[in-house]
N, C-alpha and C. Protein backbone atom coordinates (compact mmCIF):
# COMPACT_ATOMS: atom_id res chain seq x y z
N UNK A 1 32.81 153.08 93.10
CA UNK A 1 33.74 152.50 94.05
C UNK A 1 33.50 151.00 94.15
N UNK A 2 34.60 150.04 93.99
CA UNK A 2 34.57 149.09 94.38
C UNK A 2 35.01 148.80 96.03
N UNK A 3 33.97 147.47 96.49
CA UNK A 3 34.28 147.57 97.84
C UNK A 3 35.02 146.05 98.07
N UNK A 4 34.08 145.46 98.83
CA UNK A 4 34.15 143.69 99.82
C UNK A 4 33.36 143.20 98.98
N UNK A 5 31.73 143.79 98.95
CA UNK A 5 30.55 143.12 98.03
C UNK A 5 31.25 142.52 96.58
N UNK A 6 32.03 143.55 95.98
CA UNK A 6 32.41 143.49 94.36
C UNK A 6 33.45 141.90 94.66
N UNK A 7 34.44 142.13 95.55
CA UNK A 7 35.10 140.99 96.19
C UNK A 7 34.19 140.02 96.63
N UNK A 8 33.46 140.05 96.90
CA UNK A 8 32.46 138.58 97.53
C UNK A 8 31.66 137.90 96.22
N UNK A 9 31.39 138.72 95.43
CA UNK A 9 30.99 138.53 94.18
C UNK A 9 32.25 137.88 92.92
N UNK A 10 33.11 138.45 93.29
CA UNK A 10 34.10 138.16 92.19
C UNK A 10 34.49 136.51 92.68
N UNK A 11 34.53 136.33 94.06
CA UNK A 11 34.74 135.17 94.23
C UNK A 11 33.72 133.86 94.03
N UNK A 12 32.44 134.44 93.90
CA UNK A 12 31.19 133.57 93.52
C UNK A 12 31.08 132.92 92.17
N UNK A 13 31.62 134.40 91.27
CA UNK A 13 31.12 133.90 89.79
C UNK A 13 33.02 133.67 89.56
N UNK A 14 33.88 133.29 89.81
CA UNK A 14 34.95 132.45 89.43
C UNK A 14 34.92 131.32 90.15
N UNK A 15 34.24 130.68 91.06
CA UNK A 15 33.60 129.38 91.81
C UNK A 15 32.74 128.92 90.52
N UNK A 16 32.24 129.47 90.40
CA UNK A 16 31.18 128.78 89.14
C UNK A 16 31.60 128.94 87.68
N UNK A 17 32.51 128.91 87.29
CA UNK A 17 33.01 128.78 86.28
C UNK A 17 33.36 127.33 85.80
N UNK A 18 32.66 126.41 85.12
CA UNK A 18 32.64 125.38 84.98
C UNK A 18 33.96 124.42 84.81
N UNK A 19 34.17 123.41 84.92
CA UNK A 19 35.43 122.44 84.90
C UNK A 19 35.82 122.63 83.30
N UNK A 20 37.06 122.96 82.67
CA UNK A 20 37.37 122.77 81.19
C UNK A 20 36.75 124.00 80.59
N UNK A 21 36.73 125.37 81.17
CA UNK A 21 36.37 126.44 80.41
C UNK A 21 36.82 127.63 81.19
N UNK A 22 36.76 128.84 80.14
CA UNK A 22 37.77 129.70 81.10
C UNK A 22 36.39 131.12 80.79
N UNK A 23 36.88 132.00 81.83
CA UNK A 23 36.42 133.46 81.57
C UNK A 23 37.47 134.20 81.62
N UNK A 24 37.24 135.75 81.42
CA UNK A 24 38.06 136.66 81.50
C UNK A 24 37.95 137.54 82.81
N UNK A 25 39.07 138.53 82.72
CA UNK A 25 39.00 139.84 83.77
C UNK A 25 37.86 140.43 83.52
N UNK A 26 37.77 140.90 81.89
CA UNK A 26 36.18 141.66 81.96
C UNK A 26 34.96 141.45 82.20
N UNK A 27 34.97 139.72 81.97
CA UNK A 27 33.64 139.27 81.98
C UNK A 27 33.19 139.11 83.44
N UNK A 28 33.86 138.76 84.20
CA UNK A 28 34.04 138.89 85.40
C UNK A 28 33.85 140.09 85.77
N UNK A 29 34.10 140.97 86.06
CA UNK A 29 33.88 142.56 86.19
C UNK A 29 32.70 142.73 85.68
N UNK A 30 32.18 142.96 84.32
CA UNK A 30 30.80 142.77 84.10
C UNK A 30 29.75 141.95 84.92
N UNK A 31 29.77 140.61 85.12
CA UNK A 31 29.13 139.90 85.64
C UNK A 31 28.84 140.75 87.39
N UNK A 32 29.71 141.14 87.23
CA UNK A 32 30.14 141.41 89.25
C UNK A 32 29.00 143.30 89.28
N UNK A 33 29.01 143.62 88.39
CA UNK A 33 28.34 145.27 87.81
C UNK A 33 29.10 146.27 87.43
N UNK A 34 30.60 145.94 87.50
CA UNK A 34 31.55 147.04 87.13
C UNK A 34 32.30 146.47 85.67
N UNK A 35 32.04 146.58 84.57
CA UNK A 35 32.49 145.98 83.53
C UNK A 35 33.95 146.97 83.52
N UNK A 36 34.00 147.77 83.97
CA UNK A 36 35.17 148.60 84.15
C UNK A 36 36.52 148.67 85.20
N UNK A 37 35.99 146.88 85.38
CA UNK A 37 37.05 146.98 86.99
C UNK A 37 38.10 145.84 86.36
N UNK A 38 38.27 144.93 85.14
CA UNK A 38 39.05 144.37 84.80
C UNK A 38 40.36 144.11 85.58
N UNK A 39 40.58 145.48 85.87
CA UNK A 39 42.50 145.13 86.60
C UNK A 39 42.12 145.08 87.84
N UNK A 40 41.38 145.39 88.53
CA UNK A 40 40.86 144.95 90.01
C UNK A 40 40.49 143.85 90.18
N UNK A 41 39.93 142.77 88.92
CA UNK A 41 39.46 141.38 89.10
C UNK A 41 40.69 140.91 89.51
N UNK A 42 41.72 141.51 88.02
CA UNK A 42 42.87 140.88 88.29
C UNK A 42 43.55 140.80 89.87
N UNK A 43 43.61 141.85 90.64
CA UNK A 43 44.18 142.20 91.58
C UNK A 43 43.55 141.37 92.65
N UNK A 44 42.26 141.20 92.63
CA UNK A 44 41.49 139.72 93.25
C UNK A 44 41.87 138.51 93.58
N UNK A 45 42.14 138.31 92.07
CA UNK A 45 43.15 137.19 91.64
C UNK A 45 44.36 137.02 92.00
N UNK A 46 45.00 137.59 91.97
CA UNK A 46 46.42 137.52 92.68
C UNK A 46 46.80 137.78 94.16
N UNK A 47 45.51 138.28 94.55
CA UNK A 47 45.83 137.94 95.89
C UNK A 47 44.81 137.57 96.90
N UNK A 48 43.86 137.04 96.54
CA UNK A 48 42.43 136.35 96.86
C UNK A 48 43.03 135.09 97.26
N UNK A 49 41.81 134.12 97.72
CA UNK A 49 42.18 133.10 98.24
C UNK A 49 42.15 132.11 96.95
N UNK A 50 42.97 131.20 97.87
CA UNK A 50 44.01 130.57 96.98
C UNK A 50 43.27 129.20 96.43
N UNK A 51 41.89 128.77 96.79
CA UNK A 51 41.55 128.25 97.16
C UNK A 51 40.72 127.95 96.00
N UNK A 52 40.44 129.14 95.47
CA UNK A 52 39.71 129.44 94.65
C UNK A 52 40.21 128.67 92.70
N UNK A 53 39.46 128.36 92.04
CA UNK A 53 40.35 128.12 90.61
C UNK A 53 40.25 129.16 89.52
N UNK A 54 41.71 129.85 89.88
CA UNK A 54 42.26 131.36 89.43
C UNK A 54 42.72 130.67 87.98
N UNK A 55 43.31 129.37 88.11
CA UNK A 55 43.89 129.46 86.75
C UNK A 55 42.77 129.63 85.45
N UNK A 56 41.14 129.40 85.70
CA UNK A 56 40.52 129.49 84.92
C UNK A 56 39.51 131.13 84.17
N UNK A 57 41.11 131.84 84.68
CA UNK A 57 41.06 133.24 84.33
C UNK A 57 41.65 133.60 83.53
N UNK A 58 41.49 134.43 82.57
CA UNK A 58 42.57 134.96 81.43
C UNK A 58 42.33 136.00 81.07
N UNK A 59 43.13 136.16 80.31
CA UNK A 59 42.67 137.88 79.62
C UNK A 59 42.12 137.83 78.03
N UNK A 60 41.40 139.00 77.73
CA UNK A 60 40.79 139.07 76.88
C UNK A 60 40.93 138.38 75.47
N UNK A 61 41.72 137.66 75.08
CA UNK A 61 42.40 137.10 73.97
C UNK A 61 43.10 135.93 74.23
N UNK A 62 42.75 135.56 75.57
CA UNK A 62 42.31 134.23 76.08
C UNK A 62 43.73 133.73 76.94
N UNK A 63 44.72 135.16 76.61
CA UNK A 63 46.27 134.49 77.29
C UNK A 63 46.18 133.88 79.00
N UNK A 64 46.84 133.30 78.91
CA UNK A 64 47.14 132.96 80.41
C UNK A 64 48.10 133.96 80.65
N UNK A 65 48.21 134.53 82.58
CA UNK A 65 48.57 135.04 83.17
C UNK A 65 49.82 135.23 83.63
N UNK A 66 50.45 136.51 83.28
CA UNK A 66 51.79 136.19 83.32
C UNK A 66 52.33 136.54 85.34
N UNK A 67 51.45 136.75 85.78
CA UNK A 67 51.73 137.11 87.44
C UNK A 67 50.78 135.94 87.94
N UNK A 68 50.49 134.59 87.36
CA UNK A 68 50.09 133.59 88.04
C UNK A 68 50.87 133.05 88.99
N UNK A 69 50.57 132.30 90.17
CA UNK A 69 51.36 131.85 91.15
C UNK A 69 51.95 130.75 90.72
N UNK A 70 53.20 130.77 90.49
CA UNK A 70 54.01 129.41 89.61
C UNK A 70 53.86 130.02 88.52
N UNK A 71 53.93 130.75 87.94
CA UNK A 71 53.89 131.11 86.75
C UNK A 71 52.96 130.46 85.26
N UNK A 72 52.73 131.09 83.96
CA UNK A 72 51.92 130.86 83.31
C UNK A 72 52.40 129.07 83.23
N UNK A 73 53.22 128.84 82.48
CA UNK A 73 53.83 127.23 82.83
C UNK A 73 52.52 126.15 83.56
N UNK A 74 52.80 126.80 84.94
CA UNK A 74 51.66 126.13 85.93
C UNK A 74 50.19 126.65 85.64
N UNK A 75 49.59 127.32 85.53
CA UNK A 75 48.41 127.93 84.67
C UNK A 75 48.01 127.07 84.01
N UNK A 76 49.01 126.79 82.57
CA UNK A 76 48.54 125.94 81.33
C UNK A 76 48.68 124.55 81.85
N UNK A 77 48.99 124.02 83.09
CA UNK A 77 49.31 122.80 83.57
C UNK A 77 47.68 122.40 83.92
N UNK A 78 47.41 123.36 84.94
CA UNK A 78 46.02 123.37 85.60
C UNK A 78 44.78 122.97 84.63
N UNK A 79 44.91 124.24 83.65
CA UNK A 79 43.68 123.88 83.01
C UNK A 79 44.14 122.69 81.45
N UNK A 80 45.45 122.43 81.54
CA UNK A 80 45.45 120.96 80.74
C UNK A 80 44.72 120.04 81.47
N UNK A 81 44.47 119.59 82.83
CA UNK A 81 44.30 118.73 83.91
C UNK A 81 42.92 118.57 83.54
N UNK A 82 41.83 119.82 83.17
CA UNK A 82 40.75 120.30 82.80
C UNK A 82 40.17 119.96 81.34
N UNK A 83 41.35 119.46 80.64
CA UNK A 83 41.32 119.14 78.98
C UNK A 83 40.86 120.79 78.15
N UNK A 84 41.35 121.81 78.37
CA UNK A 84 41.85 123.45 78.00
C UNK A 84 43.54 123.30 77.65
N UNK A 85 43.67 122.85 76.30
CA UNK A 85 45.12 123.52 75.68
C UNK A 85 45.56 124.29 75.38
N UNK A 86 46.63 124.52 75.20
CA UNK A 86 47.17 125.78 75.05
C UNK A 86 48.25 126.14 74.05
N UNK A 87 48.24 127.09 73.57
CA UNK A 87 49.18 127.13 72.52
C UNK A 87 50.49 128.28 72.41
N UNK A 88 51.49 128.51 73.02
CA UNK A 88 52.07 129.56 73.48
C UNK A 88 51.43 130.73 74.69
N UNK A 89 50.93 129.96 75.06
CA UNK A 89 50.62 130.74 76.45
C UNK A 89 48.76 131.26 76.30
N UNK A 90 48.40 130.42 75.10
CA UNK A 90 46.97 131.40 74.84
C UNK A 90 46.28 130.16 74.39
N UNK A 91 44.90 130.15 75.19
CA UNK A 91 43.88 128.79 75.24
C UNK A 91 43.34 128.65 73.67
N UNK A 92 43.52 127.49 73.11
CA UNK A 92 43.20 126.88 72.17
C UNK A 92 41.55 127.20 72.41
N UNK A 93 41.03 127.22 71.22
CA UNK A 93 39.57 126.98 70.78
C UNK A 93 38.90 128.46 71.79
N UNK A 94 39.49 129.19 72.24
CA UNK A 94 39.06 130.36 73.52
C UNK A 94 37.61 130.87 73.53
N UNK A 95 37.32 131.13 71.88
CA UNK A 95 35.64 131.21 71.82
C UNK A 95 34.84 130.05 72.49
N UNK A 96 35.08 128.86 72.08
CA UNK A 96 34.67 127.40 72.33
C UNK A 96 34.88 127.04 74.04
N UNK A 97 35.98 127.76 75.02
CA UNK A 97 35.98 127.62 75.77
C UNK A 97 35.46 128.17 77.14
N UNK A 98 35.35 129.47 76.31
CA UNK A 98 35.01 130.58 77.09
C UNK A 98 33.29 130.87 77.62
N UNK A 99 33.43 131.10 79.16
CA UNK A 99 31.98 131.31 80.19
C UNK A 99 32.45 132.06 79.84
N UNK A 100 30.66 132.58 79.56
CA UNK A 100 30.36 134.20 79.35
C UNK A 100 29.20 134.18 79.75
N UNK A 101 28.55 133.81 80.70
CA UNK A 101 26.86 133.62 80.49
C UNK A 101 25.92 135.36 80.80
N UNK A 102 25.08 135.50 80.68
CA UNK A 102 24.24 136.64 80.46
C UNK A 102 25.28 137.84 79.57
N UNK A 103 26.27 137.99 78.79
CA UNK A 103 26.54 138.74 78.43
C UNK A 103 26.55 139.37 77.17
């Protein structure tokens, strides 16, 4: 069962996700102890605080988010701002960009 903790956590390790690099739903989920909660990160994400920098989330193959707030458009805006390009909706260099730490 995921609870608040998995949520208090999910919001820690996407705070620390460095300026100009992205993670994923899974890695996130892993990091958090549920490598199996992927669509719940997501669900975090979309309706977590706003406050937070969501655009430096993606999915496994590095796409940007198609239920981002403003849509992917604004996503690839964010983390251009970050120097993270993009190439049809999916982060350039994604190995090269991608937090993954202990995994």
């Amino acid at each position: 069962m995921v609870g608040n903790d998995f949520r208090s956590n999910i919001y820690d390790l996407i705070y620390r996700v460095p300026f100009g690099q992205v993670t994923t739903y899974g890695d996130l989920a892993a990091l958090a102890g549920s490598p199996s909660a992927a669509r719940i990160v997501g669900g975090i994400a979309h309706y977590g605080d706003i406050n937070l920098p969501w655009h430096r989330l993606v999915n496994r193959f590095g796409g940007l988010a198609s239920g981002f707030h403003g849509g992917r458009e604004v996503q690839a805006q964010l983390l251009a701002q970050e120097g993270v390009t993009c190439t049809n909706f999916i982060v350039d260099n994604f190995k090269d960009k991608r937090w993954s730490p202990n995994l």
